[in-house]
Protein backbone atom coordinates (compact mmCIF):
# COMPACT_ATOMS: atom_id res chain seq x y z
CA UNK A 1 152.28 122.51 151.70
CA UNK A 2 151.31 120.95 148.47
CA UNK A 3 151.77 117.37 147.83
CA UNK A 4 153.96 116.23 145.29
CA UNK A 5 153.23 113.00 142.92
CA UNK A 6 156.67 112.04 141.58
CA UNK A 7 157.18 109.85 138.96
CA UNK A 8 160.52 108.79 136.43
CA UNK A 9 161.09 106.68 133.64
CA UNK A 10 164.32 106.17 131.99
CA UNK A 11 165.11 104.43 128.58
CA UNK A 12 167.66 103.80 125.64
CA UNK A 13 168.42 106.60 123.92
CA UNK A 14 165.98 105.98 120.47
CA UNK A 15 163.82 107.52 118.80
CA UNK A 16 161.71 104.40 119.65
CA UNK A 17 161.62 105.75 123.75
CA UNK A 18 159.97 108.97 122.65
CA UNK A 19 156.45 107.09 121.84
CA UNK A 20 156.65 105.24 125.41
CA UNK A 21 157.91 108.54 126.79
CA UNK A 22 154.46 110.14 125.45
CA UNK A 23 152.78 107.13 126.67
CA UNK A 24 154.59 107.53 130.18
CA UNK A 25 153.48 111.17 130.65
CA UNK A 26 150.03 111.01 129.43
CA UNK A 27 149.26 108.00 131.90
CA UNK A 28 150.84 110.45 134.80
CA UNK A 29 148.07 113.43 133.78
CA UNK A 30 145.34 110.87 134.64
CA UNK A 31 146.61 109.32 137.35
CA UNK A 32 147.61 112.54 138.96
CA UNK A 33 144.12 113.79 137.94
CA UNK A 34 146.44 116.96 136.59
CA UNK A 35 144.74 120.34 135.51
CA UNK A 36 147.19 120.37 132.47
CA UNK A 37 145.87 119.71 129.12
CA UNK A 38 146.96 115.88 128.08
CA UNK A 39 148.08 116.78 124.54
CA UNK A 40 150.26 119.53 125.69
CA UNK A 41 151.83 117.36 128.02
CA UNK A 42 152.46 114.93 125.76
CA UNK A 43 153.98 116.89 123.07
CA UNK A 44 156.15 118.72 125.44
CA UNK A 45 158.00 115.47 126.35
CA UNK A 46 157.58 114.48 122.83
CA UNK A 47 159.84 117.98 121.65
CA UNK A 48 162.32 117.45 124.92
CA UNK A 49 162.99 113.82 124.82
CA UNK A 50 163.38 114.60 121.03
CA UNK A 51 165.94 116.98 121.46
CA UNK A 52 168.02 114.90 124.32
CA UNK A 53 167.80 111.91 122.02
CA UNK A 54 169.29 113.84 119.09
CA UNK A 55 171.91 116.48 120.79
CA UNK A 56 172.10 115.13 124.70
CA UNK A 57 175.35 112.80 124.18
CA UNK A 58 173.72 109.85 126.31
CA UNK A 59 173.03 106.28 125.65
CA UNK A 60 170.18 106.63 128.52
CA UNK A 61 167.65 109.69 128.98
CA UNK A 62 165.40 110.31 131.97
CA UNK A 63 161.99 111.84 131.87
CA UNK A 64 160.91 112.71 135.56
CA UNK A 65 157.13 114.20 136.02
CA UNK A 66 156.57 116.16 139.25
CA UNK A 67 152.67 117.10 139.61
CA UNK A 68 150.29 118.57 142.61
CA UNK A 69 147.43 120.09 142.33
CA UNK A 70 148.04 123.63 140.92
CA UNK A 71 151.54 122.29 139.00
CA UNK A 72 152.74 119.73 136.69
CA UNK A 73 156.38 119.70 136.05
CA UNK A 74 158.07 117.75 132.94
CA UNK A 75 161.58 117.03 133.51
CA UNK A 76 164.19 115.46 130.81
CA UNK A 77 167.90 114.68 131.83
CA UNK A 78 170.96 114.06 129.44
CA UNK A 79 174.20 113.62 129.48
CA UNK A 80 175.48 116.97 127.57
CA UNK A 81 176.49 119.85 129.65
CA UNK A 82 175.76 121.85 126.67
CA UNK A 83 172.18 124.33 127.12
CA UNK A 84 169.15 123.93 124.33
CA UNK A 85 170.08 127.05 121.61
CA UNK A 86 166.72 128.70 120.97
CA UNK A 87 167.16 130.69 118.19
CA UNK A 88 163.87 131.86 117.31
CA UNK A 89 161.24 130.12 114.84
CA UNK A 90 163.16 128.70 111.80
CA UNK A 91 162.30 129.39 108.44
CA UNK A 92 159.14 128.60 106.77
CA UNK A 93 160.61 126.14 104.34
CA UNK A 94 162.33 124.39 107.57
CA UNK A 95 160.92 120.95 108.58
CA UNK A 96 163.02 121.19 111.61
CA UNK A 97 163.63 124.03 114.92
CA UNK A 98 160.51 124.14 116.20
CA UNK A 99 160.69 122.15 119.14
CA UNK A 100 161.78 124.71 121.91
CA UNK A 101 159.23 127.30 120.37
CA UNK A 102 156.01 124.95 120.95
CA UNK A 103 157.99 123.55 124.61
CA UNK A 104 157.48 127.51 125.16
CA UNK A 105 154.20 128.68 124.14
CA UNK A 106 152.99 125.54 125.77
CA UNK A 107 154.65 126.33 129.37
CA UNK A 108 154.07 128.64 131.70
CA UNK A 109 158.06 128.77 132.12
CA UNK A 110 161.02 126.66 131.24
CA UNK A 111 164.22 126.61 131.07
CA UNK A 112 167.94 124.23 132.13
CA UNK A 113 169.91 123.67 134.76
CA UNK A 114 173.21 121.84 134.81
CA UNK A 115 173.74 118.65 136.66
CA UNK A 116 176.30 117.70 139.14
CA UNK A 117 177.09 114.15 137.18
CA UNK A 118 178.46 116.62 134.35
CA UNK A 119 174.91 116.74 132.15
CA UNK A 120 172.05 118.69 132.48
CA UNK A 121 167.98 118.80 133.13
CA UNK A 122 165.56 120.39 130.82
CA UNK A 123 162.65 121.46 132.64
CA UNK A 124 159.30 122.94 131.17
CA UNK A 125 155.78 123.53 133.97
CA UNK A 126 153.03 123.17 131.56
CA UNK A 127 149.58 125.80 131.72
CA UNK A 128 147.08 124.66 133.84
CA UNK A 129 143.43 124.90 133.45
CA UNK A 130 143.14 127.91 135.98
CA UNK A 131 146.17 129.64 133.83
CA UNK A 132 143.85 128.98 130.57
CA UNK A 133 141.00 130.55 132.63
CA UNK A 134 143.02 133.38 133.80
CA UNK A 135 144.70 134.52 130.21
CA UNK A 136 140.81 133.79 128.73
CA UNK A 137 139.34 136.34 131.18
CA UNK A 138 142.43 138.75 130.78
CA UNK A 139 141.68 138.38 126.86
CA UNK A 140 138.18 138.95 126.91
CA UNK A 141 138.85 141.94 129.99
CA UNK A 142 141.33 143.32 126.92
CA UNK A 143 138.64 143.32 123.92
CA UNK A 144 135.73 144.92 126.04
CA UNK A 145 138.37 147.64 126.93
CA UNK A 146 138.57 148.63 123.21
């Protein structure tokens, strides 16, 4: 059985708590000594956090990071029942709407789950090194094949 690292943080909702929320989750990649790329990890909290902050209905959001060797988990809880709408990549013009669409191609899976206290938990496990590895070998496995 894998060990689990488990660490929370939980501010104001403000667009001020996304920076420490960045901060937060970058300090838990090296601590945890994670195989997930830093900058990933940082802008998926940055998009999630974003997102509860602007449609989550709470005055307090919770970012909880769940890591072991092989997985690194970003959590963000709210206070709306209400699921994220992906809707596909916004217009060109938009500066706005990308947010679930970089959470995605970032992950290796994601997704919500309502909470018993009446709000909900967006979850996203980031791409490890190995998974990098992996899809580079598949790639390159793909192009000699043609």
């Amino acid at each position: 059985m894998a060990l689990t690292a488990e660490y929370s943080a939980a501010l104001p909702s403000s667009a001020a708590s996304v920076a420490v929320f960045r901060r937060f989750v970058a300090h838990v990649v090296i601590l945890t000594d994670s195989a997930v790329n830093e900058a990933d990890a940082v802008l998926v909290v940055s998009e999630l956090a974003s997102n509860a902050i602007e449609y989550g209905l709470a005055s307090v959001i919770r970012v909880t990071v769940r890591a072991t060797a092989s997985e690194f988990r970003v959590e963000v809880h709210d206070d709306s029942p209400v699921g994220p709408i992906s809707g596909g990549p916004p217009p060109a013009e938009a500066d706005r709407g990308r947010g679930l669409s970089i959470v995605e191609a970032l992950s290796r899976r994601w997704g919500w789950a309502p909470d018993t206290s009446g709000g909900k938990t967006i979850w996203a496990e980031l791409n490890t090194d190995a998974d990098r590895h992996r899809s580079e070998q598949q790639v390159a496995r793909h192009e000699s094949a043609v």
